[in-house]
Protein backbone atom coordinates (compact mmCIF):
# COMPACT_ATOMS: atom_id res chain seq x y z
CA UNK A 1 69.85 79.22 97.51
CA UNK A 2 72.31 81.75 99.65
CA UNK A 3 71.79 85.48 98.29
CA UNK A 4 74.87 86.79 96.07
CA UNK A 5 72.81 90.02 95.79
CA UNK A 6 71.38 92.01 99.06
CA UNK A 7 71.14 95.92 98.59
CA UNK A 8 68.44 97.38 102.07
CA UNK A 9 67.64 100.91 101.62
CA UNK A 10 70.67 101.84 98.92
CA UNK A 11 71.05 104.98 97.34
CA UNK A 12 73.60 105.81 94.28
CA UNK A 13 74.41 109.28 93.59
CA UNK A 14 77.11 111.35 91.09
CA UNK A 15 78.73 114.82 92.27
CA UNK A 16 79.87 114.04 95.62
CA UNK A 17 76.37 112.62 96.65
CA UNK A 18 74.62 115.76 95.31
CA UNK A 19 72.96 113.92 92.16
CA UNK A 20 71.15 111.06 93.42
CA UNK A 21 70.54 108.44 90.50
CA UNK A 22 69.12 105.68 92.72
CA UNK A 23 67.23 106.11 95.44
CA UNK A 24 66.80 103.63 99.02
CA UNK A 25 66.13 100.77 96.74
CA UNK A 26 66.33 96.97 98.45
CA UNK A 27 66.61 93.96 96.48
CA UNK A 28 68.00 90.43 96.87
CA UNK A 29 69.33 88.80 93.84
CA UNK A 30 70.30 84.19 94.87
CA UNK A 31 73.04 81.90 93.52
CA UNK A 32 72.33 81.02 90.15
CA UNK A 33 69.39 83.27 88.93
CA UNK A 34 69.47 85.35 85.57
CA UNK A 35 68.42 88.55 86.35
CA UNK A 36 67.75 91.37 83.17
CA UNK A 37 67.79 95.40 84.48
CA UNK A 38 65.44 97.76 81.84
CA UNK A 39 64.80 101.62 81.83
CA UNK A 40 64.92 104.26 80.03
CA UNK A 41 68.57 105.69 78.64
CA UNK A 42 70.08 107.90 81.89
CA UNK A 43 67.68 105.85 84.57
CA UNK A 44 70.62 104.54 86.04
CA UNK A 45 70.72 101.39 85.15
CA UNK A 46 75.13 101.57 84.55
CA UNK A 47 75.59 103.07 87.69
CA UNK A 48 73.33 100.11 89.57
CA UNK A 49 76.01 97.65 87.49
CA UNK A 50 78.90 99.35 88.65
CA UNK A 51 77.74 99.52 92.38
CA UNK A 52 77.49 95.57 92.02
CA UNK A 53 82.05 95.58 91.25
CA UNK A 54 82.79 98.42 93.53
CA UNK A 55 83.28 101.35 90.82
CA UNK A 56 80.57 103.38 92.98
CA UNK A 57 80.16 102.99 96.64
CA UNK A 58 76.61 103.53 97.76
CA UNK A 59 75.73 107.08 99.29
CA UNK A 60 73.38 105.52 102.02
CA UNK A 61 72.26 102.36 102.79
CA UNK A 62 73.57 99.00 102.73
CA UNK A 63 75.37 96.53 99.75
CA UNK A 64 76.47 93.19 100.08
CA UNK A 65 78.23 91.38 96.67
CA UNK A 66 79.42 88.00 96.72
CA UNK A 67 79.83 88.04 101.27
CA UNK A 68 81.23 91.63 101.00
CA UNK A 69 79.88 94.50 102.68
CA UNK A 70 80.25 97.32 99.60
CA UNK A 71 80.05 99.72 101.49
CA UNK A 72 83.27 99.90 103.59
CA UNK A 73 85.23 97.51 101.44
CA UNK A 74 88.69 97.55 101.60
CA UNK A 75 90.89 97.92 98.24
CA UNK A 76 92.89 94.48 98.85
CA UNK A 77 89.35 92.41 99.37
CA UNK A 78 87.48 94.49 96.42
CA UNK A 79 90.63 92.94 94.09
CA UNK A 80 90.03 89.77 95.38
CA UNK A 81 86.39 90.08 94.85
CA UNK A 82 86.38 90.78 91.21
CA UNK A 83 89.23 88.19 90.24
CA UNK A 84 85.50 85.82 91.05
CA UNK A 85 83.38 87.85 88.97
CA UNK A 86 83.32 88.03 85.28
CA UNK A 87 82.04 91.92 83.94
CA UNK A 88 81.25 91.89 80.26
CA UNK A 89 81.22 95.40 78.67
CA UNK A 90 79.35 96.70 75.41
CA UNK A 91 82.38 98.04 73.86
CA UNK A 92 84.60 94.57 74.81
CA UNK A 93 87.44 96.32 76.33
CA UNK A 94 89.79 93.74 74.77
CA UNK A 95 94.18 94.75 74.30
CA UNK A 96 94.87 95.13 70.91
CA UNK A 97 98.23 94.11 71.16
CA UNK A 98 97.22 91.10 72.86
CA UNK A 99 96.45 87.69 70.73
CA UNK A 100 92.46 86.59 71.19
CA UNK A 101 93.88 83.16 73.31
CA UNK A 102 96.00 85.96 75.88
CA UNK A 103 93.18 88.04 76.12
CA UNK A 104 90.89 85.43 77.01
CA UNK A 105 93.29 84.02 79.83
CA UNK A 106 93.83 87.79 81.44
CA UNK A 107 92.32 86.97 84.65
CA UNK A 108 94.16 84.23 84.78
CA UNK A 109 97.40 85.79 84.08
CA UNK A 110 96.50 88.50 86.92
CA UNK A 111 95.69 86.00 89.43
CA UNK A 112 98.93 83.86 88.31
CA UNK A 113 98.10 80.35 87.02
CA UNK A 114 100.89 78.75 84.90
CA UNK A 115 101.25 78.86 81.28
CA UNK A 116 100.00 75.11 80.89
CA UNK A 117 96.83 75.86 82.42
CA UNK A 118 96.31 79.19 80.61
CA UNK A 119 96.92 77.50 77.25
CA UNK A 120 94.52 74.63 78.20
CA UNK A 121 91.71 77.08 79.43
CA UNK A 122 92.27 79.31 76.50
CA UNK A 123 91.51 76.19 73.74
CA UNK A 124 88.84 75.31 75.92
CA UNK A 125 87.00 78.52 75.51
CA UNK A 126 87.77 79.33 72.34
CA UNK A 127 86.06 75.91 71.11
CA UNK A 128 82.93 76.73 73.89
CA UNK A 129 82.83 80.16 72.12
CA UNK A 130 82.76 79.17 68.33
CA UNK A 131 86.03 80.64 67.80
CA UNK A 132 88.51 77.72 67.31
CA UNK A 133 91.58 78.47 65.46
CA UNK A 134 91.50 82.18 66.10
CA UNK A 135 93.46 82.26 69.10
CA UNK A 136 96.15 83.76 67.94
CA UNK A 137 94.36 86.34 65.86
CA UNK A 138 94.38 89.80 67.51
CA UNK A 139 91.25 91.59 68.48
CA UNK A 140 90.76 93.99 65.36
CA UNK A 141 91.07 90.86 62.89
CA UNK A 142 87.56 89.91 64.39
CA UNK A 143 83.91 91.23 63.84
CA UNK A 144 82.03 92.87 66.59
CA UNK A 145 80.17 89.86 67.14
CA UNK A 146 83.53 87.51 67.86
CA UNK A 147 85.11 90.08 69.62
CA UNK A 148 81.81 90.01 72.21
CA UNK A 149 82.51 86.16 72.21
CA UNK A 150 86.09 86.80 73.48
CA UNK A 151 84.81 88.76 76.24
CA UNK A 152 82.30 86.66 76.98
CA UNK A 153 84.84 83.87 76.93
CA UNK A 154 86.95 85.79 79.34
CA UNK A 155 84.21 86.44 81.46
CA UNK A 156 84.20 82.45 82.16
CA UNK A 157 88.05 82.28 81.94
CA UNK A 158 88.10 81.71 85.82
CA UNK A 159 84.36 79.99 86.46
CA UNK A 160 82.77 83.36 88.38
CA UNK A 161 80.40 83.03 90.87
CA UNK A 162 78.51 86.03 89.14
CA UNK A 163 78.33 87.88 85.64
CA UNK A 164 77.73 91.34 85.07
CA UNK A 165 76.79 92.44 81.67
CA UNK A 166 76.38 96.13 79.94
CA UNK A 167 74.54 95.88 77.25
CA UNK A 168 76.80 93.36 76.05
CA UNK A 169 74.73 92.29 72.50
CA UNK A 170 74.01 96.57 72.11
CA UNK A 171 75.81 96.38 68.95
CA UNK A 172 75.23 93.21 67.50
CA UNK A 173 73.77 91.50 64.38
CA UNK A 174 71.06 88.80 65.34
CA UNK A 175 73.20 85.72 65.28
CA UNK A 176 76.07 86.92 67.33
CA UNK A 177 73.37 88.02 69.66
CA UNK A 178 72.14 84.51 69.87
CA UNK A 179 75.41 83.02 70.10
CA UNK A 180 76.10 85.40 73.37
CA UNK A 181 72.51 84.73 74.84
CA UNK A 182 73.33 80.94 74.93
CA UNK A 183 76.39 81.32 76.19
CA UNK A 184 75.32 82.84 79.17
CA UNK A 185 72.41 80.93 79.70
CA UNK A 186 74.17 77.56 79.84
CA UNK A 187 76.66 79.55 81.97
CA UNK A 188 73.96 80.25 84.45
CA UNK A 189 71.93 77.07 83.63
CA UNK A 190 74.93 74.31 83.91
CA UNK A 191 77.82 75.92 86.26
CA UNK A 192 74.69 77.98 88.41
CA UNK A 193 76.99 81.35 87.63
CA UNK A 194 74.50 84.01 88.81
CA UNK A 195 74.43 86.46 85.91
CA UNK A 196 72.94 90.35 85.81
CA UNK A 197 72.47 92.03 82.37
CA UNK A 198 71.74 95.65 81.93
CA UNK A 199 69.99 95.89 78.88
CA UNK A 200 67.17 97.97 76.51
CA UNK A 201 65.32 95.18 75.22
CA UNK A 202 64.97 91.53 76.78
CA UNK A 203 65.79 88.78 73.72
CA UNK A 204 62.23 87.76 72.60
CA UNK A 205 63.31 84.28 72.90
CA UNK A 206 65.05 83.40 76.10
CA UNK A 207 64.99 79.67 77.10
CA UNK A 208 65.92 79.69 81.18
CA UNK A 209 63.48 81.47 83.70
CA UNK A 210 64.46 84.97 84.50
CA UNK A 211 63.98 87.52 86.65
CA UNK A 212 63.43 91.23 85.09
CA UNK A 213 63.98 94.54 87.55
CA UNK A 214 63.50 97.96 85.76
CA UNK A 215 64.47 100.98 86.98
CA UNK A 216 62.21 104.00 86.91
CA UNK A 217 62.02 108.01 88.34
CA UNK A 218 65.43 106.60 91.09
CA UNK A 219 63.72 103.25 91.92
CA UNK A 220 64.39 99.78 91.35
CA UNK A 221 61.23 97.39 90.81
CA UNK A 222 60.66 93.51 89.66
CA UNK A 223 58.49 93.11 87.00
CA UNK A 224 56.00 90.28 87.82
């Protein structure tokens, strides 16, 4: 399998390049494997998610995503990079004014597919999700839990060739949790989505083989 991941000698850093968070780590991450990222809280493991969609540009070292070089990226190709990926945060970043069914279809809106095919996606997803006949609910009529699964579902809206995940069952009860976790393992499992989740605690039961990096004292290091 190609590598969707390759980071050689990458460093992250805050402040201008002053506060270095990550330090000349190198990893390769292939097409379709689940990969979790540990540590403790303020290891860095955020700012490693955020290098992987371009909100941080390595300090030194090299970053390829998806074919891109991350390091000298330009805006337009970055855009066109991310309308591939699905990012799933902890706090959902879902529009309240915007029915569950529109949010769902928002990267399809932004990357301009008609309304037939937005409508048919949307019912799609909300059924793979567990949340048919809540389309046209808005986000605040949901639990924390379905919320997540809108995300989730939006995450998929446009098949991405990778996921990126913060923390995204941090605030959940044990069965939403579950619900998400499956998701994203058929994701990865059946449509070979590669799929990186920064987490605090690996689910105890997991049912695909994984691969687990934590990050410790600025480096990044597989657990074996």
């Amino acid at each position: 399998m190609p590598n969707v991941i390759t980071a050689d000698h990458m460093t992250l850093a805050y402040n201008n390049g002053a506060q270095e968070i990550i330090r000349s780590t190198s990893f390769r991450i292939k097409k379709g494997e689940f990969v979790f990222i540990t540590g403790p809280s303020g290891s860095g493991k955020s700012t490693l998610l955020k290098s992987l969609y371009g909100q941080i540009i390595p300090k030194e070292g090299d970053l390829v995503v998806g074919g891109l070089d991350m390091v000298h990226v330009s805006k337009k190709n970055l855009q066109r990079l991310r309308t591939h990926m699905g990012i799933i945060f902890q706090d959902y970043k879902l529009i309240n004014e915007w029915t569950v069914a529109k949010n769902i279809v928002l990267p399809l809106i932004i990357a301009g597919f008609n309304i037939d095919m937005q409508q048919t996606q949307a019912q799609r997803l909300l059924k793979h999700v567990k949340l048919e006949g809540k389309g046209d609910l808005y986000p605040l009529q949901l639990s924390g839990g379905e919320q997540q699964r809108v995300g989730v579902a939006r995450a998929l809206s446009k098949t991405p060739f990778l996921i990126l995940a913060d923390e995204p069952t941090g605030n959940l009860d044990e069965y939403s949790s579950s619900v998400i976790w499956d998701l994203m393992e058929n994701a990865c499992e059946q449509l070979e989505t590669t799929i990186v989740v920064v987490t605090h605690r690996i689910p105890t039961i997991f049912n695909i083989p994984y691969r687990h990096f934590i990050i410790e004292n600025g480096g990044v290091h597989e657990v074996h």
